[in-house]
N, C-alpha and C. Protein backbone atom coordinates (compact mmCIF):
# COMPACT_ATOMS: atom_id res chain seq x y z
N UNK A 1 0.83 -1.17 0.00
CA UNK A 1 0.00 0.00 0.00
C UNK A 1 0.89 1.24 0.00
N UNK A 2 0.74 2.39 -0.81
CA UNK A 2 1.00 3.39 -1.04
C UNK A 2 0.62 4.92 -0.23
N UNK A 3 1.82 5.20 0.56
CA UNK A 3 1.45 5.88 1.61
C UNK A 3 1.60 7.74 0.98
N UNK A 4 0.76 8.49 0.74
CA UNK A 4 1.31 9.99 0.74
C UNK A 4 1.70 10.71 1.66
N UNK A 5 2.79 11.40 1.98
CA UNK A 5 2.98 12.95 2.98
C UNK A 5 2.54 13.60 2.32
N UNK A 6 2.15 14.42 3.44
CA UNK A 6 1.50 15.89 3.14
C UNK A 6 2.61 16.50 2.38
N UNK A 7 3.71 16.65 2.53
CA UNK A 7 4.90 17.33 1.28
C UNK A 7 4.88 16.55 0.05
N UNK A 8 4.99 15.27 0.24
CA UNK A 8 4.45 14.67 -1.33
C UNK A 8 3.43 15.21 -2.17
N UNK A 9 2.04 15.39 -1.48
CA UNK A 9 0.96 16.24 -2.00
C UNK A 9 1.31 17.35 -2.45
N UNK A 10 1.90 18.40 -1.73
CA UNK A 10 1.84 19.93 -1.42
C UNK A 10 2.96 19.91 -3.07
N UNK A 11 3.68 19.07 -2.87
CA UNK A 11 4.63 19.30 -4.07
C UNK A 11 3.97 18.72 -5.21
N UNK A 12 3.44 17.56 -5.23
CA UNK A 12 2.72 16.95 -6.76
C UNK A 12 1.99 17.95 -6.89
N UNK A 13 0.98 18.29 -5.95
CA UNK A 13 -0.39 19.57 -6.10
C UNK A 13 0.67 20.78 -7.46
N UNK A 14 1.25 21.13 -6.61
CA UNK A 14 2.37 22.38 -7.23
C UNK A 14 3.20 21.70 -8.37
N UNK A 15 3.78 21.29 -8.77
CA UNK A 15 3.97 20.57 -9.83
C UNK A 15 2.87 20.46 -10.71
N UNK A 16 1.91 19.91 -10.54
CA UNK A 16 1.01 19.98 -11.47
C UNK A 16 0.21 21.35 -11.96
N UNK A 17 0.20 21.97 -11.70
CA UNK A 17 -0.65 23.25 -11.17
C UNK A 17 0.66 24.13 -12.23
N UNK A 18 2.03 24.12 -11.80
CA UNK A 18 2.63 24.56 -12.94
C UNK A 18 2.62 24.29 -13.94
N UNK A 19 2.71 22.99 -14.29
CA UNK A 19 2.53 22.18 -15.76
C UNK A 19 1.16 23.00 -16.49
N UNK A 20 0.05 22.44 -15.49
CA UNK A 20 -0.93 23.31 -16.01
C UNK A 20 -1.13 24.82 -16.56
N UNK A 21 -0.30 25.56 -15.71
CA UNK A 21 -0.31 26.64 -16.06
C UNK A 21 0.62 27.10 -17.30
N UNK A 22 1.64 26.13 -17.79
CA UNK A 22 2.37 26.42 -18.63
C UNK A 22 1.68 25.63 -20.31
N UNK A 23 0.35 24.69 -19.79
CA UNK A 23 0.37 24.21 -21.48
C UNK A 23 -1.14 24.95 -21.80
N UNK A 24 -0.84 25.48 -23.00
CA UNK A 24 -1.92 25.88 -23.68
C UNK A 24 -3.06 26.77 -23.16
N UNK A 25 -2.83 27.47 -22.28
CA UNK A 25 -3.29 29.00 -22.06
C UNK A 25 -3.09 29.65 -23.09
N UNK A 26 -1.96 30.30 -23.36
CA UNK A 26 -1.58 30.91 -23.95
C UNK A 26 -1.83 32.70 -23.84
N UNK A 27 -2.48 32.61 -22.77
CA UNK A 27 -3.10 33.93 -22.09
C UNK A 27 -1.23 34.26 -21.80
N UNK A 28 -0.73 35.83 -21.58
CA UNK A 28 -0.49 36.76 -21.17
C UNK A 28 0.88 36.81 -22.08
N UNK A 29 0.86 36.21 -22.99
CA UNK A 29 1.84 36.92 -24.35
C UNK A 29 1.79 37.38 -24.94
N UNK A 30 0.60 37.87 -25.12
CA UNK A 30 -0.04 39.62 -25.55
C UNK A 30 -0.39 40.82 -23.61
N UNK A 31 -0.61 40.15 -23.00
CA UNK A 31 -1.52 40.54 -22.07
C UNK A 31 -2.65 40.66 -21.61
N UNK A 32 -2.82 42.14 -21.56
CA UNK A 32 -4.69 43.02 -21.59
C UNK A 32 -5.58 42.14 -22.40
N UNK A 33 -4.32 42.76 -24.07
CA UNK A 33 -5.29 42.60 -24.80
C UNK A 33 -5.90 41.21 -25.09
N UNK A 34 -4.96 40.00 -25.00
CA UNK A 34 -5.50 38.83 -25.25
C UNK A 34 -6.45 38.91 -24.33
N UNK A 35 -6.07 39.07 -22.98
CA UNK A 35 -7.46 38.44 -22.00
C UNK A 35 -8.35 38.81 -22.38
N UNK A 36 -8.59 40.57 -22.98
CA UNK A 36 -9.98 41.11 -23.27
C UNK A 36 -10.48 40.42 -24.19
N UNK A 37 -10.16 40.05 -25.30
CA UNK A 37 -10.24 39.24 -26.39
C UNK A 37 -11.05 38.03 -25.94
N UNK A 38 -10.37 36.99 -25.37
CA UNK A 38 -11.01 35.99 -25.07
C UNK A 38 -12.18 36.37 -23.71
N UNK A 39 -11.90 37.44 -23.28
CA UNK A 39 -13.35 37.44 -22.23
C UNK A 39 -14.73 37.92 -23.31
N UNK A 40 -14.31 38.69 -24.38
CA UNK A 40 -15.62 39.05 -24.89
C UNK A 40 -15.87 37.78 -25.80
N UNK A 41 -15.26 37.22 -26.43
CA UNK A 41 -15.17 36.05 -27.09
C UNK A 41 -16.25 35.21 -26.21
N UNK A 42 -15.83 34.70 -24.64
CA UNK A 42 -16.32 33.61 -24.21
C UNK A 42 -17.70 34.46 -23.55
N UNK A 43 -18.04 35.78 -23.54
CA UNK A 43 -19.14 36.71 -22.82
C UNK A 43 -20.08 36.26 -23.85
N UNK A 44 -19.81 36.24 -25.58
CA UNK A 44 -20.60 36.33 -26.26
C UNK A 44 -21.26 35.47 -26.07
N UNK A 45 -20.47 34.49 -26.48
CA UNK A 45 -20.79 32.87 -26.32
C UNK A 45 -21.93 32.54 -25.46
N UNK A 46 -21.76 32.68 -24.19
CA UNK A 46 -22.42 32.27 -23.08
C UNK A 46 -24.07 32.96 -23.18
N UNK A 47 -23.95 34.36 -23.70
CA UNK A 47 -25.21 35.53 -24.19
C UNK A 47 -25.61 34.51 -25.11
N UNK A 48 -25.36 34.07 -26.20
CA UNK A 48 -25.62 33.81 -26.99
C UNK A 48 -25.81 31.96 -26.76
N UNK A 49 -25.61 31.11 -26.23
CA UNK A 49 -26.12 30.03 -26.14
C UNK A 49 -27.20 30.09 -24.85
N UNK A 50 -27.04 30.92 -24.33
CA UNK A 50 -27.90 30.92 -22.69
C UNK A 50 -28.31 32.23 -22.29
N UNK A 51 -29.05 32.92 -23.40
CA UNK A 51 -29.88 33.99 -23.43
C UNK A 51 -30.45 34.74 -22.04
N UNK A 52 -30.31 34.30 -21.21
CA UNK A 52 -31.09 34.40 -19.91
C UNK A 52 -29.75 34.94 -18.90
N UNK A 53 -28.70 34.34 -19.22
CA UNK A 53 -27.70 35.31 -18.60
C UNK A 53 -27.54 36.47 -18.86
N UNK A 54 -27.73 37.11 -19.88
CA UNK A 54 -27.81 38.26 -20.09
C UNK A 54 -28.79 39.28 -18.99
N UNK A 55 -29.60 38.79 -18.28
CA UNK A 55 -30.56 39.13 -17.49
C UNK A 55 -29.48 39.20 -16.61
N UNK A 56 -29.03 37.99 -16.13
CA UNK A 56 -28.00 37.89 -14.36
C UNK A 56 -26.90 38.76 -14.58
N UNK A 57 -26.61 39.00 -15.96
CA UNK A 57 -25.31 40.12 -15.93
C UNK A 57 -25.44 41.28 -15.74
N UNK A 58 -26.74 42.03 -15.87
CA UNK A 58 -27.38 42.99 -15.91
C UNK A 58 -27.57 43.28 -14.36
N UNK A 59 -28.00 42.22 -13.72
CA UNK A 59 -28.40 42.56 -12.52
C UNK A 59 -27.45 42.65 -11.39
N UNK A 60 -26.09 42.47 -11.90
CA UNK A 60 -25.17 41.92 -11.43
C UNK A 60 -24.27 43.06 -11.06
N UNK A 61 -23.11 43.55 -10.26
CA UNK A 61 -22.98 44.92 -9.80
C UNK A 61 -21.33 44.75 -10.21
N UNK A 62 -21.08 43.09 -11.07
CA UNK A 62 -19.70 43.24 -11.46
C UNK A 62 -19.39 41.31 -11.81
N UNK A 63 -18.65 41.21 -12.54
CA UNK A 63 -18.66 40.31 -12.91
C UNK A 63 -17.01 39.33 -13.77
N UNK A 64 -16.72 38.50 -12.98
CA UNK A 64 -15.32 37.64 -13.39
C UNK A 64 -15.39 36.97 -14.29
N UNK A 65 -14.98 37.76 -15.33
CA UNK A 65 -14.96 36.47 -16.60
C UNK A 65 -13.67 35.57 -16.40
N UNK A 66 -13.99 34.26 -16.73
CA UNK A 66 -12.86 33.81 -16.67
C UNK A 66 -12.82 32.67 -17.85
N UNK A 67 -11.96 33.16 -19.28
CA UNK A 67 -12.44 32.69 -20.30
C UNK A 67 -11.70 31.27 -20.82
N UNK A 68 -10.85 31.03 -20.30
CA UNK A 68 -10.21 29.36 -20.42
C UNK A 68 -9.31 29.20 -19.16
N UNK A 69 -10.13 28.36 -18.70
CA UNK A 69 -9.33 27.43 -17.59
C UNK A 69 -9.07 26.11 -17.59
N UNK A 70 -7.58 25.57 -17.73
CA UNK A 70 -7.01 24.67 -18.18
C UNK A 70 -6.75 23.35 -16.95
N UNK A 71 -7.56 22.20 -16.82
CA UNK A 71 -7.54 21.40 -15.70
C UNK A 71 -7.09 20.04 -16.29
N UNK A 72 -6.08 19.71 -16.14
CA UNK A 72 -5.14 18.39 -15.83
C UNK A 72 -5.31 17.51 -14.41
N UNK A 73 -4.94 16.10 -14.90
CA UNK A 73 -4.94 15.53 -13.56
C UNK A 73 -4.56 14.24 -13.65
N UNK A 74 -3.70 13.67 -12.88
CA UNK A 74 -3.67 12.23 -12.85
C UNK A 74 -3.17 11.92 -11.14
N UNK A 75 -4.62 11.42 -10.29
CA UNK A 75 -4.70 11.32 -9.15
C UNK A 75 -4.54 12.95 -8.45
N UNK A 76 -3.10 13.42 -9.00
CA UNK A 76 -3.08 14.86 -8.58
C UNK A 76 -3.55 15.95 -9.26
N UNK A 77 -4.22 16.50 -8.98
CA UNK A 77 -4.30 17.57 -10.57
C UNK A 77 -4.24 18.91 -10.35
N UNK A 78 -4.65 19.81 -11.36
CA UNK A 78 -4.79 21.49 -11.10
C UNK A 78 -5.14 21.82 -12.53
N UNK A 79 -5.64 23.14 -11.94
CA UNK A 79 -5.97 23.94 -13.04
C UNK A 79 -5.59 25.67 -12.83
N UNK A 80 -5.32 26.25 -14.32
CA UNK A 80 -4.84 27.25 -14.04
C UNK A 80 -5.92 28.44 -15.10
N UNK A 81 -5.83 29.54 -14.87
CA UNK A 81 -6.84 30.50 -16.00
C UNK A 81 -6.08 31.73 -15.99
N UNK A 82 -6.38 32.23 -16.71
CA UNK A 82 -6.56 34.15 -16.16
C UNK A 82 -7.54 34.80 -17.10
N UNK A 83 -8.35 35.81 -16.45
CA UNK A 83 -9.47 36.51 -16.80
C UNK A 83 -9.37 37.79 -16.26
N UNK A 84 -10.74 38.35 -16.03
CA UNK A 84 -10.94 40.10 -16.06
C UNK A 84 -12.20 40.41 -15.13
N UNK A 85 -12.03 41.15 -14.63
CA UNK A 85 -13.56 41.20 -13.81
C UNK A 85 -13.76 42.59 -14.36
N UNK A 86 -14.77 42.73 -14.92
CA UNK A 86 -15.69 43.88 -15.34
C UNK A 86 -17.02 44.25 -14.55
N UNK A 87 -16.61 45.86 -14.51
CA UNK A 87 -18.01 46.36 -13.69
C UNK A 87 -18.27 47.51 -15.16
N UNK A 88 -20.14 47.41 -14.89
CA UNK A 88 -20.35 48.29 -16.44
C UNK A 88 -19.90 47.96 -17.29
N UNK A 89 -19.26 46.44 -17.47
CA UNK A 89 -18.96 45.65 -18.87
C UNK A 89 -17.19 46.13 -19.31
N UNK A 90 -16.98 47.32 -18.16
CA UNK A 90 -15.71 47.86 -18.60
C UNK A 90 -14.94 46.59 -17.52
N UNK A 91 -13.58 46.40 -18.10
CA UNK A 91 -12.53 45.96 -17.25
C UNK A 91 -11.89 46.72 -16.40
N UNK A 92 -11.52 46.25 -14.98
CA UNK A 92 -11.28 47.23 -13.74
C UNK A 92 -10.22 46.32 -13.55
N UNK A 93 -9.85 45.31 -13.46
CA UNK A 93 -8.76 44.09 -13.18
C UNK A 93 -8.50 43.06 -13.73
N UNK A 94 -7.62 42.20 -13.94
CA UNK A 94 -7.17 41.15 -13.94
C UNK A 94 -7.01 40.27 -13.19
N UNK A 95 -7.25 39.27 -13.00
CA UNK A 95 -7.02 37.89 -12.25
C UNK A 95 -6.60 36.82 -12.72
N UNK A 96 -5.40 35.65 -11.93
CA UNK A 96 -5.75 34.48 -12.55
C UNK A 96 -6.18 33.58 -11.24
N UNK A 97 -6.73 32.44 -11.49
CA UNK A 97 -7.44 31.45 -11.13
C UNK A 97 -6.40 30.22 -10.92
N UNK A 98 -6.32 29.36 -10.00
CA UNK A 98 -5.78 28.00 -9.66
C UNK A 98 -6.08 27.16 -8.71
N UNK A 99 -6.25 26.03 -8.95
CA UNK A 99 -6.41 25.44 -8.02
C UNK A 99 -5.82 23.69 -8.58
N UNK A 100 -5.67 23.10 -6.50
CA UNK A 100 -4.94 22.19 -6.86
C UNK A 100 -5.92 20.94 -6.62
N UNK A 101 -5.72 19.52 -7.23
CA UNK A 101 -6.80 19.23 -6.10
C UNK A 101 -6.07 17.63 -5.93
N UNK A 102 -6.90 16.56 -5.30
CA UNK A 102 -6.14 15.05 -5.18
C UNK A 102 -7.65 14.18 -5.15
N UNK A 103 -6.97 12.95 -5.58
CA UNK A 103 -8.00 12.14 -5.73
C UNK A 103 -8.25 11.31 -6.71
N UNK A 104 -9.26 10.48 -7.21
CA UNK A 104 -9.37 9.62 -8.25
C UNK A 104 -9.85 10.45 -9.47
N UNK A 105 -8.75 10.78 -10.40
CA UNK A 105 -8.61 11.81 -11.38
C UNK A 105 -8.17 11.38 -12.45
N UNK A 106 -7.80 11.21 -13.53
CA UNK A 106 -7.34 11.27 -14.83
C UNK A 106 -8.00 11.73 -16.04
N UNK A 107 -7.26 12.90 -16.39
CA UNK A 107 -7.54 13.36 -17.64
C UNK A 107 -7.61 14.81 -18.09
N UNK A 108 -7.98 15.93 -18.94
CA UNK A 108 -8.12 16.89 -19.20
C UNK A 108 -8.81 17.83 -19.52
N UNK A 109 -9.12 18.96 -19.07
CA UNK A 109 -10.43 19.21 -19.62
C UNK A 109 -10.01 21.13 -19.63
N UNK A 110 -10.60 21.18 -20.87
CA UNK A 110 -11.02 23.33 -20.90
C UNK A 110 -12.53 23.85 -20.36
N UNK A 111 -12.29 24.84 -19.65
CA UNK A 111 -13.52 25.35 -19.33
C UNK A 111 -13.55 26.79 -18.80
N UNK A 112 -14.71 27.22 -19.10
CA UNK A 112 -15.13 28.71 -18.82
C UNK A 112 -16.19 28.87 -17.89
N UNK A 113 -15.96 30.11 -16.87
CA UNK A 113 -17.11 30.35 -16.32
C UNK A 113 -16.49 31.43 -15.77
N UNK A 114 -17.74 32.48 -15.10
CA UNK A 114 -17.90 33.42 -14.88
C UNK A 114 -18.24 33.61 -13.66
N UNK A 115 -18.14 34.36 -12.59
CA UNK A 115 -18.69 34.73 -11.02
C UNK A 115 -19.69 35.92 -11.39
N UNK A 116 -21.18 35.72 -10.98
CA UNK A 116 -21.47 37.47 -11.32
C UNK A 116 -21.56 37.35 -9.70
N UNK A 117 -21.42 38.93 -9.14
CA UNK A 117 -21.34 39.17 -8.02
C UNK A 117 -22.70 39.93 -7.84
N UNK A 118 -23.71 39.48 -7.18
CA UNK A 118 -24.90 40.06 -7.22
C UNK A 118 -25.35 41.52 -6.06
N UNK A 119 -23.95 41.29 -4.90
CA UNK A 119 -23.98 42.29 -3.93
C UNK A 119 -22.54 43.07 -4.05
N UNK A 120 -23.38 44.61 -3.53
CA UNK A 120 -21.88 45.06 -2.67
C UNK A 120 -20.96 44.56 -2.11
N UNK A 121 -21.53 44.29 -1.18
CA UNK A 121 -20.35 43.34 0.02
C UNK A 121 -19.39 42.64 -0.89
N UNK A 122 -20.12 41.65 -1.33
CA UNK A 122 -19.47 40.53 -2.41
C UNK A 122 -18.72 40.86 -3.10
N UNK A 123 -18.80 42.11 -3.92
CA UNK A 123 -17.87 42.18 -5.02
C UNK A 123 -16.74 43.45 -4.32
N UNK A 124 -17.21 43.92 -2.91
CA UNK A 124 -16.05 44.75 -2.01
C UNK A 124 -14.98 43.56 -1.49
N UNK A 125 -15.66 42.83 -0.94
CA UNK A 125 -15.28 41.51 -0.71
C UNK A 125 -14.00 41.14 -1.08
N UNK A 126 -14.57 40.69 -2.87
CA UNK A 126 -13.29 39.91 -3.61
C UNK A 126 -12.44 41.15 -3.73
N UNK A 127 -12.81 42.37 -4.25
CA UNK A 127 -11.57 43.18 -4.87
C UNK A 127 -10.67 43.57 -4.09
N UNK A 128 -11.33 43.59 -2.28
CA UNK A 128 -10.08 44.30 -1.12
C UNK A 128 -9.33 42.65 -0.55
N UNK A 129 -9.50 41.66 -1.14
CA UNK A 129 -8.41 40.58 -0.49
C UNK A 129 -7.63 40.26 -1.76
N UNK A 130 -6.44 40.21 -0.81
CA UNK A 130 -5.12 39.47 -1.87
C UNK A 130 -5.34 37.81 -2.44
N UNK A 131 -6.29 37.70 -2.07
CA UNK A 131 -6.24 36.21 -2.68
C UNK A 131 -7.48 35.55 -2.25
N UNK A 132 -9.05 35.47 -3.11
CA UNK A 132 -10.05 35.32 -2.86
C UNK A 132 -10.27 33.92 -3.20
N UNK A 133 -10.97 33.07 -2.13
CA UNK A 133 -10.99 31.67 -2.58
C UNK A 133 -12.67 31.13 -2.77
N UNK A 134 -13.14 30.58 -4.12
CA UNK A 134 -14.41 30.13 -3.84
C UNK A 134 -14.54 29.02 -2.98
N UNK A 135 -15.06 28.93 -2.73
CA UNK A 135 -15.52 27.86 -1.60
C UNK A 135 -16.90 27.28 -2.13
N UNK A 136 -17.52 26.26 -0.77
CA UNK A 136 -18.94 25.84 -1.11
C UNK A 136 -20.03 26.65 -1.18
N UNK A 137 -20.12 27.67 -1.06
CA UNK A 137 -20.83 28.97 -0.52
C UNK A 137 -21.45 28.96 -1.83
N UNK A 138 -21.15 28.57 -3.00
CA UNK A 138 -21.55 29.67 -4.20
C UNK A 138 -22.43 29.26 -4.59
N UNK A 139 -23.49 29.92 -5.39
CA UNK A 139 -24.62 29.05 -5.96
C UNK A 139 -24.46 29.21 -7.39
N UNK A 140 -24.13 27.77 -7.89
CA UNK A 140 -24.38 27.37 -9.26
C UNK A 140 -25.90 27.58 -10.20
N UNK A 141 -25.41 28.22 -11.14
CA UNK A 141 -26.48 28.04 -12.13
C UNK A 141 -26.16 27.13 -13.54
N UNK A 142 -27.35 25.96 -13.00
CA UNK A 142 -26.98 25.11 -14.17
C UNK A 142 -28.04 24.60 -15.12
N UNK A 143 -27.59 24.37 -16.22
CA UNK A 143 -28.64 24.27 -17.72
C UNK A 143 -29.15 22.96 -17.13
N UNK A 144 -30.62 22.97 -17.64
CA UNK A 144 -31.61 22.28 -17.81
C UNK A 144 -31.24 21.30 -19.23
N UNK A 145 -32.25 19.85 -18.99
CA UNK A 145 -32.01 19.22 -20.47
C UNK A 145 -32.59 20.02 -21.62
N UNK A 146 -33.27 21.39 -21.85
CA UNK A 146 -33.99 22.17 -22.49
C UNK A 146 -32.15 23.62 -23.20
N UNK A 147 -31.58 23.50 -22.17
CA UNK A 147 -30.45 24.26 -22.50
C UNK A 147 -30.58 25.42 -22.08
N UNK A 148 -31.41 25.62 -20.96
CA UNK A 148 -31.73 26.75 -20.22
C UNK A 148 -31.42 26.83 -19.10
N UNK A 149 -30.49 28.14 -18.30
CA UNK A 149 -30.31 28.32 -17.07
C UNK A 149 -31.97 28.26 -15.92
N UNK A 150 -31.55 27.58 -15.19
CA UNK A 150 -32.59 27.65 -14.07
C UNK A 150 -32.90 28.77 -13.96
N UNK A 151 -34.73 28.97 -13.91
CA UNK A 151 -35.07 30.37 -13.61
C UNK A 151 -34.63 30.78 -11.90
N UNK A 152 -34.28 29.73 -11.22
CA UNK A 152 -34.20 29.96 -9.73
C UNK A 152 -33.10 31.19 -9.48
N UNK A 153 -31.94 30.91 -10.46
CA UNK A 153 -30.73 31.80 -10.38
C UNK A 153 -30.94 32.79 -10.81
N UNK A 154 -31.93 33.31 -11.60
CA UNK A 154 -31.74 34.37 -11.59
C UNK A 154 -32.80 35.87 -10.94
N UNK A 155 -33.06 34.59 -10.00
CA UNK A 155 -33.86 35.52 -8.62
C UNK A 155 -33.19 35.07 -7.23
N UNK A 156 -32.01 34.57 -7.81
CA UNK A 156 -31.53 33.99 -6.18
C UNK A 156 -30.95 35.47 -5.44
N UNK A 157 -30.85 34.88 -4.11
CA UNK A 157 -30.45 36.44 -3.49
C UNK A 157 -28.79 35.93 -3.05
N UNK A 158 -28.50 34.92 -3.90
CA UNK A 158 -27.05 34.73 -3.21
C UNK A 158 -26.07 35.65 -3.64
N UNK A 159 -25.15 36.27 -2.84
CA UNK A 159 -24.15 36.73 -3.05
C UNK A 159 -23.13 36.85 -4.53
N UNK A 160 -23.12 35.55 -4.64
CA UNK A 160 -22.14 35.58 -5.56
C UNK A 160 -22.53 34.07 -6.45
N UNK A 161 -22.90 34.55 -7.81
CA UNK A 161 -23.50 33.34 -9.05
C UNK A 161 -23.08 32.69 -9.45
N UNK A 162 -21.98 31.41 -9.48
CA UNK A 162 -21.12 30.83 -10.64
C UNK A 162 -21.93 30.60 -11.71
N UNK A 163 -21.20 30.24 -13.12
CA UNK A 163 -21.56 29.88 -14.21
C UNK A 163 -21.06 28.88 -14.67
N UNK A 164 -20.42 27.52 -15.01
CA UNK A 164 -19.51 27.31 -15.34
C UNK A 164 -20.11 26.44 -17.22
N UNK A 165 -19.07 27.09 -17.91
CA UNK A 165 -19.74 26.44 -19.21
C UNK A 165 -18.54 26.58 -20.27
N UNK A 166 -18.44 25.80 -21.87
CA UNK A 166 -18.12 25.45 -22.99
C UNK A 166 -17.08 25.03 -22.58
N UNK A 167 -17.55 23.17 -21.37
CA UNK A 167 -16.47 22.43 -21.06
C UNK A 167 -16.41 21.27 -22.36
N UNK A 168 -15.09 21.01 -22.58
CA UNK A 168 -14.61 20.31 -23.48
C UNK A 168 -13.32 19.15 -22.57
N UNK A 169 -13.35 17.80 -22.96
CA UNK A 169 -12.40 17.32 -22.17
C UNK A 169 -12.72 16.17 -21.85
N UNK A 170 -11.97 15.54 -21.24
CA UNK A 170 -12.15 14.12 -20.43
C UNK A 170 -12.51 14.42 -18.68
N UNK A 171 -12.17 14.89 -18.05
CA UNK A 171 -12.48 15.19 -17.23
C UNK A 171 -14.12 15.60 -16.66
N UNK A 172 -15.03 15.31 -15.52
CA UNK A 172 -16.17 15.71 -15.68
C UNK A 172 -16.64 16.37 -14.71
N UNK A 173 -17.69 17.04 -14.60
CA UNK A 173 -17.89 17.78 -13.53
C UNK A 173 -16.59 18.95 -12.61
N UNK A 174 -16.95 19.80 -13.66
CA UNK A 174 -15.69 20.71 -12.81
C UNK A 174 -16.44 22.03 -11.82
N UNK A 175 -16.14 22.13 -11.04
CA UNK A 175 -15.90 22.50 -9.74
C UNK A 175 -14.84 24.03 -9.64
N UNK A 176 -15.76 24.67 -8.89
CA UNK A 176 -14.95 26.01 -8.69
C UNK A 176 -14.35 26.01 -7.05
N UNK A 177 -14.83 25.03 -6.30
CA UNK A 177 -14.82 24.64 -4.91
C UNK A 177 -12.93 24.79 -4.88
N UNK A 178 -12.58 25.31 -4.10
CA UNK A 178 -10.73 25.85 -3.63
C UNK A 178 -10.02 26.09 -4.99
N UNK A 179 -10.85 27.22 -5.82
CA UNK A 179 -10.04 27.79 -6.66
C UNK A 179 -9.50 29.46 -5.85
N UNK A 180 -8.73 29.41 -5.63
CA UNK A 180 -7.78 31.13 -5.45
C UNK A 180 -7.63 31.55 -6.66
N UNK A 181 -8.61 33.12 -6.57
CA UNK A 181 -8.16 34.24 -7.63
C UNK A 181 -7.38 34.88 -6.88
N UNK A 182 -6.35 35.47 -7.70
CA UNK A 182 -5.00 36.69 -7.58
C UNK A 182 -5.44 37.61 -8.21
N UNK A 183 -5.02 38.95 -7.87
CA UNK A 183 -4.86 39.72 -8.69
C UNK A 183 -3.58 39.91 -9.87
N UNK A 184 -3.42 39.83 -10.92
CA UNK A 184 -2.41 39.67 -11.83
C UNK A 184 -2.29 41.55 -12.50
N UNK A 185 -0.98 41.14 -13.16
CA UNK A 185 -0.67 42.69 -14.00
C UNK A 185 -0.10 42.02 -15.14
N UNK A 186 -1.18 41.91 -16.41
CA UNK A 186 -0.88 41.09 -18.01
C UNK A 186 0.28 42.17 -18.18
């Protein structure tokens, strides 16, 4: 039987999590401009397959795009992103996204999603800490077999909305649960 330390973890976690972050992003070798690029790219998208977000973005007092996030894994895995949080649709920051995780894992997967922040607090919240972590707290909005966001989300009074969508990959069910956003400078 195969025993892990916690430094075995802490280092595979990190190891992987770099790897990840180094294949096929391709985010910040332009900078700004790529991220802006791919946030309106993946904004459209999401408007445009799931019509009804357009409502939650609206209502929304600011909002994290986060337009490819890259998740690897074998037993250990991670994933890495960087995106933009826009208030008034304008960009105010940059962020990237990571997280590490362990467990019965193999394989790869791309994916996008978005935080809308539906309160003050919430979106004072993320922008005054150095390093904001989602947790279980968040409430998912997820498509119906019809291809429609739940009408529930977009009268929920939660704080803060995930989205997560145009996953591609082997990997299933991805999870925003112990991802840390940073603030970044593309």
């Amino acid at each position: 039987m195969t025993t892990y330390s916690r430094r075995s973890f802490l280092l595979a976690a990190g190891a992987t999590t770099a790897l990840t972050a180094a294949c096929g992003n391709g985010v910040g070798s332009d900078g700004a401009v790529t991220i802006d690029a791919r946030v309106d790219a993946t904004r459209d998208y999401l408007f445009n397959k799931y019509p009804s977000t357009q409502e939650l973005a609206q209502k929304a007092l600011g909002v994290l795009w986060m337009p490819l996030m890259t998740k690897a894994g074998f037993m250990v895995g991670g994933a890495y992103g960087e995106g933009a949080l826009r208030i008034d649709d304008a960009t105010v920051d940059y962020y990237a996204a990571a997280q590490a995780s362990f467990g019965l894992q193999i394989g790869a997967q791309q994916y996008a999603h978005a935080l809308f922040f539906m309160t003050e607090d919430a979106l004072g919240t993320f922008r005054r800490s150095s390093g904001w972590s989602a947790g279980g707290d968040l409430e998912y909005a997820l498509n119906d077999q019809g291809g429609n966001l739940s009408a529930e989300t977009l009268t929920a009074l939660d704080p803060v909305v995930a989205v997560v969508y145009g996953q591609a990959g082997l990997i299933v069910g991805a999870t925003l649960e112990g991802t840390k956003y940073s603030r970044i400078i593309p």
